[in-house]
PDB file of N, CA and C in Angstrom:
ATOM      1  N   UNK A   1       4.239  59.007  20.432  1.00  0.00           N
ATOM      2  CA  UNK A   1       4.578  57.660  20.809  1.00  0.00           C
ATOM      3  C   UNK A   1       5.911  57.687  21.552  1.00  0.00           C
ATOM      4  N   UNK A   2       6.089  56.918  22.721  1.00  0.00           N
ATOM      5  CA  UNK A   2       7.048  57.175  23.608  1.00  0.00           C
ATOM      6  C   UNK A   2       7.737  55.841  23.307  1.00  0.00           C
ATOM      7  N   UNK A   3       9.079  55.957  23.718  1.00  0.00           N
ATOM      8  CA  UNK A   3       9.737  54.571  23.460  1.00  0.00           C
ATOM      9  C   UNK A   3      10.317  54.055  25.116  1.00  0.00           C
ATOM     10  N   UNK A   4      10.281  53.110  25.496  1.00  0.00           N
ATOM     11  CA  UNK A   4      10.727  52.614  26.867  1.00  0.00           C
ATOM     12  C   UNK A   4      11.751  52.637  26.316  1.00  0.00           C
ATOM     13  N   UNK A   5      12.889  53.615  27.343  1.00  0.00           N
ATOM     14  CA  UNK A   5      14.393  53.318  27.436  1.00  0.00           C
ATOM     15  C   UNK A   5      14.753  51.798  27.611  1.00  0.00           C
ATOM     16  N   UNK A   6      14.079  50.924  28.658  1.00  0.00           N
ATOM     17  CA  UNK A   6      14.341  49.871  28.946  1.00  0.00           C
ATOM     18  C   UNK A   6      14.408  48.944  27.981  1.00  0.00           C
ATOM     19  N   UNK A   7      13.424  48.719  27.140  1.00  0.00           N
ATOM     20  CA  UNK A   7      13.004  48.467  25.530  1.00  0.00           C
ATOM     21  C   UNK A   7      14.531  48.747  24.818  1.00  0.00           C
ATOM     22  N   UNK A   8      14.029  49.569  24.707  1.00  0.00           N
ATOM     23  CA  UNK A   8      15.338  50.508  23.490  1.00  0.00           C
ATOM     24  C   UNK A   8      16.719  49.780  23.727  1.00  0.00           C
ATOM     25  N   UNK A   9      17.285  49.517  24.890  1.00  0.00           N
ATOM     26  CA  UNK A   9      18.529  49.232  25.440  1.00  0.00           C
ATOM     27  C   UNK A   9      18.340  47.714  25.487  1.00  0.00           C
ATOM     28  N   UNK A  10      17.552  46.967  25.684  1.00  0.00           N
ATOM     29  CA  UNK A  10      17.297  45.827  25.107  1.00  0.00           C
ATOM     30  C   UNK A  10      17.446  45.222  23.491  1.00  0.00           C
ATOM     31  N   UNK A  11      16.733  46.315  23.251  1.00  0.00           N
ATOM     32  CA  UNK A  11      17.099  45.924  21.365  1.00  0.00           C
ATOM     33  C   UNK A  11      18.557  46.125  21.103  1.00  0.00           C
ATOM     34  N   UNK A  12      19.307  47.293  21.359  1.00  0.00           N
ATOM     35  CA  UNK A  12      20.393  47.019  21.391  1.00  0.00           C
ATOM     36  C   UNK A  12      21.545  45.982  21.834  1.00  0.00           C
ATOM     37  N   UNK A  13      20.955  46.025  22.764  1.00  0.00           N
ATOM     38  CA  UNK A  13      21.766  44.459  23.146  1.00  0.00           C
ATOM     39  C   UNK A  13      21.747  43.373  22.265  1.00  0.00           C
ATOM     40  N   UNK A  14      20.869  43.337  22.144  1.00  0.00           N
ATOM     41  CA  UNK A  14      20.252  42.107  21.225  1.00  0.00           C
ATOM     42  C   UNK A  14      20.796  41.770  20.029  1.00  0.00           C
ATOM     43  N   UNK A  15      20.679  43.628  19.504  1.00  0.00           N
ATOM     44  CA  UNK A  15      21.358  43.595  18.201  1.00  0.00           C
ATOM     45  C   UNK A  15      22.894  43.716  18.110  1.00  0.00           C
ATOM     46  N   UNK A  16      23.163  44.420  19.122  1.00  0.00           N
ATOM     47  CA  UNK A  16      24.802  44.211  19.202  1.00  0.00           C
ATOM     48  C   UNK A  16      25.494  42.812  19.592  1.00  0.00           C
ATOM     49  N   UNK A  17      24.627  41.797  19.931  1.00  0.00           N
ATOM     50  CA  UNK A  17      24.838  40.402  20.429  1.00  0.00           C
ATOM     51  C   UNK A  17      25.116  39.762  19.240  1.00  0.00           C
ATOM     52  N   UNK A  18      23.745  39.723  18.565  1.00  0.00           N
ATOM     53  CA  UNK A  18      23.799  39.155  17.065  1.00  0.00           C
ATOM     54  C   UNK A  18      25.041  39.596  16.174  1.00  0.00           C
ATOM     55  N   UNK A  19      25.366  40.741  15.880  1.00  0.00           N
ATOM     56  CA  UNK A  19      26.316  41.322  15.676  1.00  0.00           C
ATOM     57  C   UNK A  19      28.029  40.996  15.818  1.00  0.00           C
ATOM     58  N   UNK A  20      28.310  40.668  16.983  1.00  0.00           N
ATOM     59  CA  UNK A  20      29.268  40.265  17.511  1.00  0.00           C
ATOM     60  C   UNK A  20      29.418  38.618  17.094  1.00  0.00           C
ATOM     61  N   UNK A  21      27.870  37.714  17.286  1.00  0.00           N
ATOM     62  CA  UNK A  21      28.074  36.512  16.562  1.00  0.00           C
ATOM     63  C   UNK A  21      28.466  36.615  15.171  1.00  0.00           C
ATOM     64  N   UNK A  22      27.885  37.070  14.468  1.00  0.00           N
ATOM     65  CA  UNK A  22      27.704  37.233  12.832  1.00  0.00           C
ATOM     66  C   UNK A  22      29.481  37.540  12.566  1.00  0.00           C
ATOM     67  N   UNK A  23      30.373  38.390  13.425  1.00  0.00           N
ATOM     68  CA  UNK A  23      31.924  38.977  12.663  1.00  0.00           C
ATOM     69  C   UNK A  23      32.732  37.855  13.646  1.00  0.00           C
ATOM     70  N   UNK A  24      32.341  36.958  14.515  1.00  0.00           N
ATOM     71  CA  UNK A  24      32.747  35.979  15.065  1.00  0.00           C
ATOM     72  C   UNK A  24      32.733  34.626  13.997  1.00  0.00           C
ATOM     73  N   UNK A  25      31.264  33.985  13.343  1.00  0.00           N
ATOM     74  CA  UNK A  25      31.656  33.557  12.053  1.00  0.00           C
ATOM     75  C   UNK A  25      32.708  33.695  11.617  1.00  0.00           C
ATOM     76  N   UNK A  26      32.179  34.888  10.965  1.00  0.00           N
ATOM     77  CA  UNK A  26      33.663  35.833   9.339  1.00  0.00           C
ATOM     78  C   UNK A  26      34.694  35.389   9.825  1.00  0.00           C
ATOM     79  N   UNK A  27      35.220  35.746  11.378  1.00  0.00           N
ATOM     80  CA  UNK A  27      36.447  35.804  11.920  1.00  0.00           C
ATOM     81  C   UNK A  27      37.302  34.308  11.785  1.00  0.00           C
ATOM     82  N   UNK A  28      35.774  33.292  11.741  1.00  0.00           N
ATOM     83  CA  UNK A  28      36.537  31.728  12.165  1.00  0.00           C
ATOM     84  C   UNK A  28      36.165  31.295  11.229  1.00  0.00           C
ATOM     85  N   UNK A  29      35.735  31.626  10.027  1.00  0.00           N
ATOM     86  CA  UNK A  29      35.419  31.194   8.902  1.00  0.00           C
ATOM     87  C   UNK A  29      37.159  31.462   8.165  1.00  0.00           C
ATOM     88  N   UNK A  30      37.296  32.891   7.928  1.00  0.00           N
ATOM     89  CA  UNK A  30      38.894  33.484   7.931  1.00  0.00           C
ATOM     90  C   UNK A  30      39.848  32.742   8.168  1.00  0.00           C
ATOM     91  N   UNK A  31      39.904  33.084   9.556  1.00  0.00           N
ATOM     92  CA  UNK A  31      40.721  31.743  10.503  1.00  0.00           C
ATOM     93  C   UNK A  31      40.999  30.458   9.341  1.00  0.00           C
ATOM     94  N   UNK A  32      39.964  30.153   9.461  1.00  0.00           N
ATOM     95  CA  UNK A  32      40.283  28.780   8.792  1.00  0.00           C
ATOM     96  C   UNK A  32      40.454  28.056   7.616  1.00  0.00           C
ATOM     97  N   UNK A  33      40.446  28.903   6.562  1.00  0.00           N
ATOM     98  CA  UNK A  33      40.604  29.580   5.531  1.00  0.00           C
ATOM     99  C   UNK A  33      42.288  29.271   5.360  1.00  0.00           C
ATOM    100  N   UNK A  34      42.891  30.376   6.301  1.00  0.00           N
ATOM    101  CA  UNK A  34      44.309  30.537   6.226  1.00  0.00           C
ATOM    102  C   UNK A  34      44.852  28.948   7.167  1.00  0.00           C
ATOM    103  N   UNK A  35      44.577  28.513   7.850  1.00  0.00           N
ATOM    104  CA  UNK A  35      44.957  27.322   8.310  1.00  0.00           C
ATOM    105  C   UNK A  35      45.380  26.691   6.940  1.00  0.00           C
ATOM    106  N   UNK A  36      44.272  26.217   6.370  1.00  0.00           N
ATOM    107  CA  UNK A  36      44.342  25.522   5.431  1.00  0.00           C
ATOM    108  C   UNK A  36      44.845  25.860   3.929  1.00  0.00           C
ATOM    109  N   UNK A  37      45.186  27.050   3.937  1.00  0.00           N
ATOM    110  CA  UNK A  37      46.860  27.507   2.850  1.00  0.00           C
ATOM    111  C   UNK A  37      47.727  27.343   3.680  1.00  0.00           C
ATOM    112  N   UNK A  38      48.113  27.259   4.720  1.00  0.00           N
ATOM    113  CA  UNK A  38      49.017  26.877   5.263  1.00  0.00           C
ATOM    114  C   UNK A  38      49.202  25.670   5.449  1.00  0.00           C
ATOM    115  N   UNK A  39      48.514  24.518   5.741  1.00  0.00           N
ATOM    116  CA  UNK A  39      48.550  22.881   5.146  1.00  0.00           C
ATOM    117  C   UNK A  39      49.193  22.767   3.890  1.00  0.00           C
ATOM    118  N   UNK A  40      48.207  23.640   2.748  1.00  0.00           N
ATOM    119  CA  UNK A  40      48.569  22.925   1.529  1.00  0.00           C
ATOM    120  C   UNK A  40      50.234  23.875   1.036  1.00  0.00           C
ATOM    121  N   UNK A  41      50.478  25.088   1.938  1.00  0.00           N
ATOM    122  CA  UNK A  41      52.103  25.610   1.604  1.00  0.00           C
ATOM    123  C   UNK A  41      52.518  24.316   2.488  1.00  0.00           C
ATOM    124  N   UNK A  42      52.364  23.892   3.218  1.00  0.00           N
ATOM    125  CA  UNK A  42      53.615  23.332   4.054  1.00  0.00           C
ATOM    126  C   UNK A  42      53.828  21.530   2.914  1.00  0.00           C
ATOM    127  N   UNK A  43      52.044  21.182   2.517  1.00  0.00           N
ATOM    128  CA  UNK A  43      52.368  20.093   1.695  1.00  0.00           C
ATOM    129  C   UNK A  43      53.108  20.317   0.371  1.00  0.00           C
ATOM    130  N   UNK A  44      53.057  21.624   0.121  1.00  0.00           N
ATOM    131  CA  UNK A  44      53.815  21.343  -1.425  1.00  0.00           C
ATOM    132  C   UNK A  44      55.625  22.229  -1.158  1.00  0.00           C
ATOM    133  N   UNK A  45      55.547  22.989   0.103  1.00  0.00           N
ATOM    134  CA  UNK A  45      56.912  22.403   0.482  1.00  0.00           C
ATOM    135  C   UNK A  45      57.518  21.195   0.538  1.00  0.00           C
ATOM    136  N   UNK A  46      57.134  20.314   1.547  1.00  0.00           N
ATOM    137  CA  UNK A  46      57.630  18.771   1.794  1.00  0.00           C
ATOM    138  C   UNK A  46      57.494  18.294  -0.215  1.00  0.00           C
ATOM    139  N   UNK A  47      56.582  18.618  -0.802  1.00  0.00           N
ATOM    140  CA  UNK A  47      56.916  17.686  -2.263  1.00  0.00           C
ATOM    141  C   UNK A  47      57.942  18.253  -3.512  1.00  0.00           C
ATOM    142  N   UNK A  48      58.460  19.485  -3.019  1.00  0.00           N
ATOM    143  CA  UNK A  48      59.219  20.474  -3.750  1.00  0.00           C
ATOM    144  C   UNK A  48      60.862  20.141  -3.373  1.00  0.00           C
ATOM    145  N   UNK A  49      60.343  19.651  -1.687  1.00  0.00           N
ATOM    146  CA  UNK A  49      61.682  19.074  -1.076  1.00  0.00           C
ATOM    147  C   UNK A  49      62.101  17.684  -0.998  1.00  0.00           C
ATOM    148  N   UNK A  50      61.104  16.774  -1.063  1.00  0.00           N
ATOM    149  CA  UNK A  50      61.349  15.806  -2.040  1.00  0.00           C
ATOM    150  C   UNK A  50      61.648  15.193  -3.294  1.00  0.00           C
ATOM    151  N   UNK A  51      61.469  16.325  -4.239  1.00  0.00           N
ATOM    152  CA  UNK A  51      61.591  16.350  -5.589  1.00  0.00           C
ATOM    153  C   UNK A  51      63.047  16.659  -5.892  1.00  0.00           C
ATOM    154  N   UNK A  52      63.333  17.698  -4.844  1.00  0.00           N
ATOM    155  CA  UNK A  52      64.632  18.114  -4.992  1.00  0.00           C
ATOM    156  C   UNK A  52      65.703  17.057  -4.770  1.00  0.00           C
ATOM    157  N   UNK A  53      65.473  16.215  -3.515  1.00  0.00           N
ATOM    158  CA  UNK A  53      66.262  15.656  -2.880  1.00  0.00           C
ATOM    159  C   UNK A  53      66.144  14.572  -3.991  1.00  0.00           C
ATOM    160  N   UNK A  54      65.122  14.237  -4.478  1.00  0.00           N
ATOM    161  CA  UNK A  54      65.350  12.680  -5.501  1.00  0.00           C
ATOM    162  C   UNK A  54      66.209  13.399  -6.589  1.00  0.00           C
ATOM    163  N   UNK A  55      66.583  14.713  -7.147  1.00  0.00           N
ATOM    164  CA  UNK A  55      67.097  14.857  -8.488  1.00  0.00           C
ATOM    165  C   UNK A  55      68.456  14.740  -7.893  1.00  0.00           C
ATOM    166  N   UNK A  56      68.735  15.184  -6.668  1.00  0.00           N
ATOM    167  CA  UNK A  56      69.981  15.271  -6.308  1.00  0.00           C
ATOM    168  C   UNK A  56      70.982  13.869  -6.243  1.00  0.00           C
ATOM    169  N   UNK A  57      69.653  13.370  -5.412  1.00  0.00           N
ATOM    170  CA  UNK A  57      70.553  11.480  -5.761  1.00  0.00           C
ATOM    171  C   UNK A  57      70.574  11.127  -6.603  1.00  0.00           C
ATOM    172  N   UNK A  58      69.569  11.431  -7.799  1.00  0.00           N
ATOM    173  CA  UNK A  58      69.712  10.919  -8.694  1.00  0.00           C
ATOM    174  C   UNK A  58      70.562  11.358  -9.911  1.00  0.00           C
ATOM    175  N   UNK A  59      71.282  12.796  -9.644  1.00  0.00           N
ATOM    176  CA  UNK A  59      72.466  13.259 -10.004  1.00  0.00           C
ATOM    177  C   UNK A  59      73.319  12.614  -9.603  1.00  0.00           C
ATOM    178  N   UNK A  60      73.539  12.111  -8.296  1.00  0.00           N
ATOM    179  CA  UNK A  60      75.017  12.012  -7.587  1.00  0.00           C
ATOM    180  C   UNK A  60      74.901  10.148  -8.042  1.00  0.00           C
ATOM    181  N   UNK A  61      74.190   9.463  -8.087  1.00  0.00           N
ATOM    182  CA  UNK A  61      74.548   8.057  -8.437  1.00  0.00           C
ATOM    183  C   UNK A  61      74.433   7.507  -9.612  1.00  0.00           C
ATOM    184  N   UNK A  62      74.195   8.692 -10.762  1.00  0.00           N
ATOM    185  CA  UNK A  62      74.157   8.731 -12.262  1.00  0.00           C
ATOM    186  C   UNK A  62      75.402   7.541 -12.598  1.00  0.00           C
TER     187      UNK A  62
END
C-alpha cells in the first residue's frame, strides 16, 4: 500500500493546524487566568490601602 506524499503532507498540515489552535486556547485561556490575579492583587491592594489610610486617621484624630 502506497501512501500519496501529497496526502501525507496534507494530514500534516491539518494536524499541525489543529495543533497550533488547541496551545493557542491553553495560551489565552493562561493569559487570562493571570489577568485576572492581577485585578483581584491590584483590588485587595487598593483595600489594604484603604484600610491603612482609615487606621491612620483614625489614629491621628483619636
Amino acid at each position: 500500500m502506497t501512501v500519496d506524499p501529497d496526502m501525507e503532507r496534507n494530514v500534516r498540515r491539518t494536524v499541525g493546524i489543529a495543533a497550533m489552535r488547541r496551545i493557542r486556547r491553553i495560551v489565552d485561556a493562561e493569559n487570562e487566568l493571570e489577568a485576572q490575579k492581577a485585578r483581584w492583587a491590584r483590588r485587595i491592594a487598593l483595600a489594604l490601602l484603604a484600610a491603612v489610610a482609615f487606621a491612620l486617621a483614625w489614629f491621628a484624630f483619636r
